[in-house]
N, C-alpha and C. Protein backbone atom coordinates (compact mmCIF):
# COMPACT_ATOMS: atom_id res chain seq x y z
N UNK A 1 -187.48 -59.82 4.88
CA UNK A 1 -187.11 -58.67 5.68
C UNK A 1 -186.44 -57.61 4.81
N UNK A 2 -186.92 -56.18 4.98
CA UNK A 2 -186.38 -55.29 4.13
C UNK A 2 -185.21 -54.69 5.29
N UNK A 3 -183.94 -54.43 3.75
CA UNK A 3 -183.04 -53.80 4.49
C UNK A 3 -183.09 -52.66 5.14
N UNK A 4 -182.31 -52.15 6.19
CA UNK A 4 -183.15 -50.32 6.92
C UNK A 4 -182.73 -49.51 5.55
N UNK A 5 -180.91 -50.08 5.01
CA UNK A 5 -180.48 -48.83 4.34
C UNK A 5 -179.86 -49.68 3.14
N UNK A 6 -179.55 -49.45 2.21
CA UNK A 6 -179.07 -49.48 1.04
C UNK A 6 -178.67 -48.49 0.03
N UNK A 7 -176.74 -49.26 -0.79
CA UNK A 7 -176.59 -48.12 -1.90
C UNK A 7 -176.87 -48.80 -3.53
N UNK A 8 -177.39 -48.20 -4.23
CA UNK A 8 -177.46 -48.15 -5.43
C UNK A 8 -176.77 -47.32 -6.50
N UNK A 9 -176.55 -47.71 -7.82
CA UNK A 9 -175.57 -47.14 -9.02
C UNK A 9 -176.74 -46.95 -9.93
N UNK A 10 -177.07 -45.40 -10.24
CA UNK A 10 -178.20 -45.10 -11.01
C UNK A 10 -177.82 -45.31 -12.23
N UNK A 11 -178.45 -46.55 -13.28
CA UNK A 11 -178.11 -46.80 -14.09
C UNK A 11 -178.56 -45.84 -15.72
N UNK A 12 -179.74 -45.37 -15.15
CA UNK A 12 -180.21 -44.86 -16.64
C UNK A 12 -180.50 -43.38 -16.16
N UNK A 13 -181.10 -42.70 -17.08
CA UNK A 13 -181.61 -41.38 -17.31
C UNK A 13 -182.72 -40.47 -17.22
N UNK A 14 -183.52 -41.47 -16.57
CA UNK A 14 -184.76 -41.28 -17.10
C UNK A 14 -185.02 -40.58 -15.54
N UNK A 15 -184.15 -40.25 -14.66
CA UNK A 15 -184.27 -39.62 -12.94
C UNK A 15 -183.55 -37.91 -13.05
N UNK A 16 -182.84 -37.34 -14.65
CA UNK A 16 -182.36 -36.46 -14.93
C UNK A 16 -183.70 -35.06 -14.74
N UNK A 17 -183.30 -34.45 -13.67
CA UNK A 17 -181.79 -33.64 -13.77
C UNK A 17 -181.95 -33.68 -12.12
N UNK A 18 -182.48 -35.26 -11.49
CA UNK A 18 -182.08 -35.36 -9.99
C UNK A 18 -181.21 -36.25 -9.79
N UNK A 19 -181.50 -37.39 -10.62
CA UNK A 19 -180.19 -38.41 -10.50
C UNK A 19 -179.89 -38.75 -11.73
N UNK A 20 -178.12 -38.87 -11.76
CA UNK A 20 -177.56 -38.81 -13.25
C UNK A 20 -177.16 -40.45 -13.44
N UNK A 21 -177.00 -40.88 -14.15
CA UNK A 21 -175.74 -41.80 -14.63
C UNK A 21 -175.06 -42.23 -13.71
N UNK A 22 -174.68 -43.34 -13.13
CA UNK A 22 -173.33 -43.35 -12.56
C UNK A 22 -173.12 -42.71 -10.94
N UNK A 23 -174.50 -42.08 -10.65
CA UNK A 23 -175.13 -41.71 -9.57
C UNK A 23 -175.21 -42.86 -8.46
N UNK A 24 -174.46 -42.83 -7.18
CA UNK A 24 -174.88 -43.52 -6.65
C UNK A 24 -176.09 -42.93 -5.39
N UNK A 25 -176.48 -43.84 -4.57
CA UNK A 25 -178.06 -43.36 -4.30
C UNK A 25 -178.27 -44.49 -2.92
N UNK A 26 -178.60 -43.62 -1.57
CA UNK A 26 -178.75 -44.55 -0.69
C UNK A 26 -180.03 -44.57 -0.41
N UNK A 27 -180.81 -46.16 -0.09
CA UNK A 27 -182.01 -46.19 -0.35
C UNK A 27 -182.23 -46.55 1.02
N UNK A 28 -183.63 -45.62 1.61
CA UNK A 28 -183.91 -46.21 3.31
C UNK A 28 -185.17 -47.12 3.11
N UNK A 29 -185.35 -48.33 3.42
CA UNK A 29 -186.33 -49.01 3.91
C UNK A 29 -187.48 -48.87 5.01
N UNK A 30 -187.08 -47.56 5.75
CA UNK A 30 -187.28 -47.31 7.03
C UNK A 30 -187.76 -46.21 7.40
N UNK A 31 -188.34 -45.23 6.23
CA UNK A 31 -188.58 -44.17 6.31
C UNK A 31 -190.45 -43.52 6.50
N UNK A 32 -190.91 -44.89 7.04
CA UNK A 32 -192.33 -44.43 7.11
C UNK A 32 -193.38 -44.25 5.86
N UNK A 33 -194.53 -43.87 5.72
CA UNK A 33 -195.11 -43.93 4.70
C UNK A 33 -194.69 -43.13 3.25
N UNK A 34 -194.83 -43.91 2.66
CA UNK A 34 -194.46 -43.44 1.03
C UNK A 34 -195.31 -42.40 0.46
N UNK A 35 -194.94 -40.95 0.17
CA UNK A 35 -195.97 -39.76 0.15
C UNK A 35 -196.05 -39.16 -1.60
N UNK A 36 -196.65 -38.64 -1.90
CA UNK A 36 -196.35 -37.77 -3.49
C UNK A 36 -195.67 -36.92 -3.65
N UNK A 37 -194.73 -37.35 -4.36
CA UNK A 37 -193.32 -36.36 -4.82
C UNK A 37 -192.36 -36.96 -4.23
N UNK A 38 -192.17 -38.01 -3.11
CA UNK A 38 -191.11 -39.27 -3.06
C UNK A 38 -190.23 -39.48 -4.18
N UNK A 39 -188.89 -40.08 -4.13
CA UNK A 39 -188.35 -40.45 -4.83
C UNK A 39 -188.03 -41.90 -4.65
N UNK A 40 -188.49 -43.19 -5.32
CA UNK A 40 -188.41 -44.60 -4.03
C UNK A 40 -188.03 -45.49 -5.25
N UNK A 41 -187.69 -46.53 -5.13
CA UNK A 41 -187.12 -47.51 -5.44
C UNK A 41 -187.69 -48.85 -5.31
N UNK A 42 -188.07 -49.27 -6.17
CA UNK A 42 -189.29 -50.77 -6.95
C UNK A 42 -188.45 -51.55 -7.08
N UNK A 43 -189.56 -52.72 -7.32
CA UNK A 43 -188.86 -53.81 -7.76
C UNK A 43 -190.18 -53.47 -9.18
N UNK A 44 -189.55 -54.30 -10.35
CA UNK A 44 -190.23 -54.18 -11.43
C UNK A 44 -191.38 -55.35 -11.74
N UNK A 45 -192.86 -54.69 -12.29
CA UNK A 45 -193.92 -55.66 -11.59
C UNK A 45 -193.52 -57.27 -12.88
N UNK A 46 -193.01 -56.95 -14.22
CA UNK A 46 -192.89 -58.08 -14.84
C UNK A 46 -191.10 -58.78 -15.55
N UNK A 47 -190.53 -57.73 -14.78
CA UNK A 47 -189.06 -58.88 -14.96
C UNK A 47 -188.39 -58.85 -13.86
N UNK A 48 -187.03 -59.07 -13.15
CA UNK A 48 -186.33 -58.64 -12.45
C UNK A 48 -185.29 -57.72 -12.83
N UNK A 49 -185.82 -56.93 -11.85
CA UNK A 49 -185.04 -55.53 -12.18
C UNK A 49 -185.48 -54.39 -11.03
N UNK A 50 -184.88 -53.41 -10.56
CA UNK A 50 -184.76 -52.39 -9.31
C UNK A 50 -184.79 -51.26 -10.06
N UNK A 51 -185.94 -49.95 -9.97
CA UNK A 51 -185.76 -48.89 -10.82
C UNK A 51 -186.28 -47.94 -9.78
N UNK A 52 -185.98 -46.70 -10.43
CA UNK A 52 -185.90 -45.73 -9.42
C UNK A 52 -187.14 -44.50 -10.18
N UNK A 53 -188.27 -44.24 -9.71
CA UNK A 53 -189.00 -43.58 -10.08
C UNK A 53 -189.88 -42.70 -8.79
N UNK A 54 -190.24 -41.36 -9.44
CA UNK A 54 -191.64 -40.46 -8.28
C UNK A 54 -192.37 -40.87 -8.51
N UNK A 55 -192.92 -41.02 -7.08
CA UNK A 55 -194.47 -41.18 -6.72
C UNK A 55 -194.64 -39.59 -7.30
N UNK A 56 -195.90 -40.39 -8.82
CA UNK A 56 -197.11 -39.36 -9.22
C UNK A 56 -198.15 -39.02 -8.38
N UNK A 57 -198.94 -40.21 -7.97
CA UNK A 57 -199.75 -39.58 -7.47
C UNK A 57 -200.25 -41.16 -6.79
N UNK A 58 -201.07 -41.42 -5.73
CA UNK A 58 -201.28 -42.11 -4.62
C UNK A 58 -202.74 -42.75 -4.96
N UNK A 59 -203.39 -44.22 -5.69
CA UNK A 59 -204.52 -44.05 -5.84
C UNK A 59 -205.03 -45.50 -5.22
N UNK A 60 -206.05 -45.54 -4.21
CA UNK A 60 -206.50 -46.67 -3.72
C UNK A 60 -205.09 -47.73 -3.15
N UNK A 61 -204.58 -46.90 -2.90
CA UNK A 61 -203.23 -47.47 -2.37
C UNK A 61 -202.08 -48.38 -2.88
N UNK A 62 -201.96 -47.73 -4.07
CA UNK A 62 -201.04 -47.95 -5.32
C UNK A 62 -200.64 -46.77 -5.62
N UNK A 63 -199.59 -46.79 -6.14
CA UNK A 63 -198.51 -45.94 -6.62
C UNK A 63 -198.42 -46.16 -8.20
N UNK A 64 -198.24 -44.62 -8.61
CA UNK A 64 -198.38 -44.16 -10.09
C UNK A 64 -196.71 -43.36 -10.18
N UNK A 65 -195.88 -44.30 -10.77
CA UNK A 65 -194.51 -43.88 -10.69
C UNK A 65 -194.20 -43.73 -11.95
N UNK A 66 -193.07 -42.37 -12.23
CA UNK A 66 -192.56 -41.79 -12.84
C UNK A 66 -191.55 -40.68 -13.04
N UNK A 67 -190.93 -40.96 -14.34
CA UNK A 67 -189.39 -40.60 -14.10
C UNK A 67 -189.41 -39.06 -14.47
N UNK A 68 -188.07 -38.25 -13.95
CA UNK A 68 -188.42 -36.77 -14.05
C UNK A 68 -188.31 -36.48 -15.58
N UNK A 69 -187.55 -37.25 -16.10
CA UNK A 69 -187.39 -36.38 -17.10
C UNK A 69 -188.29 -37.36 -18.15
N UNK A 70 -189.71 -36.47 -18.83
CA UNK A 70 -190.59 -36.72 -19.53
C UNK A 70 -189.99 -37.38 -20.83
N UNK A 71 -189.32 -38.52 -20.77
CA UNK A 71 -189.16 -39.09 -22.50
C UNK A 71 -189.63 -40.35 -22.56
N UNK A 72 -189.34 -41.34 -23.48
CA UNK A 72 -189.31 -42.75 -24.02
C UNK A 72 -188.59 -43.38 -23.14
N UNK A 73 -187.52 -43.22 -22.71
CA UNK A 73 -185.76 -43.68 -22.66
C UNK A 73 -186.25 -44.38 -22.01
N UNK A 74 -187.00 -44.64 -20.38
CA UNK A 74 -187.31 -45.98 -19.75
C UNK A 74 -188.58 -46.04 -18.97
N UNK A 75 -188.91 -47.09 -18.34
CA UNK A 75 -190.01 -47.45 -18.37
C UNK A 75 -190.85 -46.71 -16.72
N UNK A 76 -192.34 -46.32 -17.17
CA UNK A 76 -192.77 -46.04 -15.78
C UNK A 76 -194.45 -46.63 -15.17
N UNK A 77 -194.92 -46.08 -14.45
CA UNK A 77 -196.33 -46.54 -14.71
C UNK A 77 -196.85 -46.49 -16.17
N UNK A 78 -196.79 -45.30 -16.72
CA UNK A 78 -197.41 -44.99 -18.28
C UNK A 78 -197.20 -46.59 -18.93
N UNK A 79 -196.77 -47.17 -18.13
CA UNK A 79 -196.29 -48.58 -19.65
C UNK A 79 -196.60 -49.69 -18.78
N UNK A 80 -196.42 -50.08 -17.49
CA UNK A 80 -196.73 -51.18 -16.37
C UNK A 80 -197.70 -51.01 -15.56
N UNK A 81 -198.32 -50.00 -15.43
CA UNK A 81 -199.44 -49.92 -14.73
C UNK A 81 -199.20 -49.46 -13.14
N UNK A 82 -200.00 -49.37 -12.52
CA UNK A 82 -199.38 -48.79 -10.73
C UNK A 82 -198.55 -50.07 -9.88
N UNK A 83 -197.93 -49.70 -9.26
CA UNK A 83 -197.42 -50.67 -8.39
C UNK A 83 -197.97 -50.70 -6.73
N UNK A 84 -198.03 -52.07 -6.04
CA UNK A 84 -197.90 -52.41 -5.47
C UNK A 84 -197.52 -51.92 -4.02
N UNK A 85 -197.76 -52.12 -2.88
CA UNK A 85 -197.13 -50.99 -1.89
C UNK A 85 -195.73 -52.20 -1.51
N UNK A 86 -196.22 -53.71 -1.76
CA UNK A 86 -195.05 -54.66 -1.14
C UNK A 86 -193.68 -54.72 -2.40
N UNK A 87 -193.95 -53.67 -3.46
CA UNK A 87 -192.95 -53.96 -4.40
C UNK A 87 -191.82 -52.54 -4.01
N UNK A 88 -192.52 -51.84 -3.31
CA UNK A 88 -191.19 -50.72 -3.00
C UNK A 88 -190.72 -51.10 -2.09
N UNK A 89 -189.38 -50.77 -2.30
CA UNK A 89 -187.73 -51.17 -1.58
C UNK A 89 -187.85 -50.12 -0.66
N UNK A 90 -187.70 -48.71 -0.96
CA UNK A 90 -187.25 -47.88 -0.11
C UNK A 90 -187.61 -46.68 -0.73
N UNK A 91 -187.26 -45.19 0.32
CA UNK A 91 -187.42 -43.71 -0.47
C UNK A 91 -185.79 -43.41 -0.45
N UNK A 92 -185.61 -43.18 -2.02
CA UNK A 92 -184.12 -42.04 -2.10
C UNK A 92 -183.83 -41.11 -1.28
N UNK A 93 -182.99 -41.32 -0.31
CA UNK A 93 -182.95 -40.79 0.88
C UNK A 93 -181.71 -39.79 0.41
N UNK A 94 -180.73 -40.05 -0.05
CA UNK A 94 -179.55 -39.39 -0.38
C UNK A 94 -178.86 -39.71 -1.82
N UNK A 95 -178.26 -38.76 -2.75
CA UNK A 95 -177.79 -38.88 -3.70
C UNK A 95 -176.28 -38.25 -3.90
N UNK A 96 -175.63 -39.04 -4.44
CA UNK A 96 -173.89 -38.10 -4.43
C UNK A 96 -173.33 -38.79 -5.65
């Protein structure tokens, strides 16, 4: 069962210049279909781990996620491939 709502502590950088560092971030479970230009929250397809990336773009009903700010620093589709529709948590509903 997914939670309706959840908060998260944005750990890395790679969500700059929408979510910083130290960012916390409430995640809805509950928000209806997942669209392009979303901001949503995975589970990671080969370790455990929760990351926060945009829906690129929507293909055969997988998700092509990636972080705003174009670097190395962490990981997105470009490196794991599309995800899953049962591996997203939620859409970034609010940030403070």
């Amino acid at each position: 069962m997914r939670f309706p709502i959840r908060v998260f502590k944005v750990k890395d950088q790679t969500m700059e210049p929408t979510l910083k560092i130290g960012q916390y971030v409430v995640v809805s479970g509950m928000l209806g279909d997942v669209k392009e230009g979303d901001v949503v929250m995975f589970r990671h397809p080969y370790r455990k781990a929760n990351l926060i990336k945009r829906v690129r773009k929507i293909e055969k009903g997988k998700y092509f996620l990636v972080g705003d700010k174009n670097t190395p620093l962490g990981e997105d589709s470009r490196e794991f491939g599309q995800i899953e529709p049962q591996d997203i948590i939620g859409k970034v509903v609010l940030g403070r």
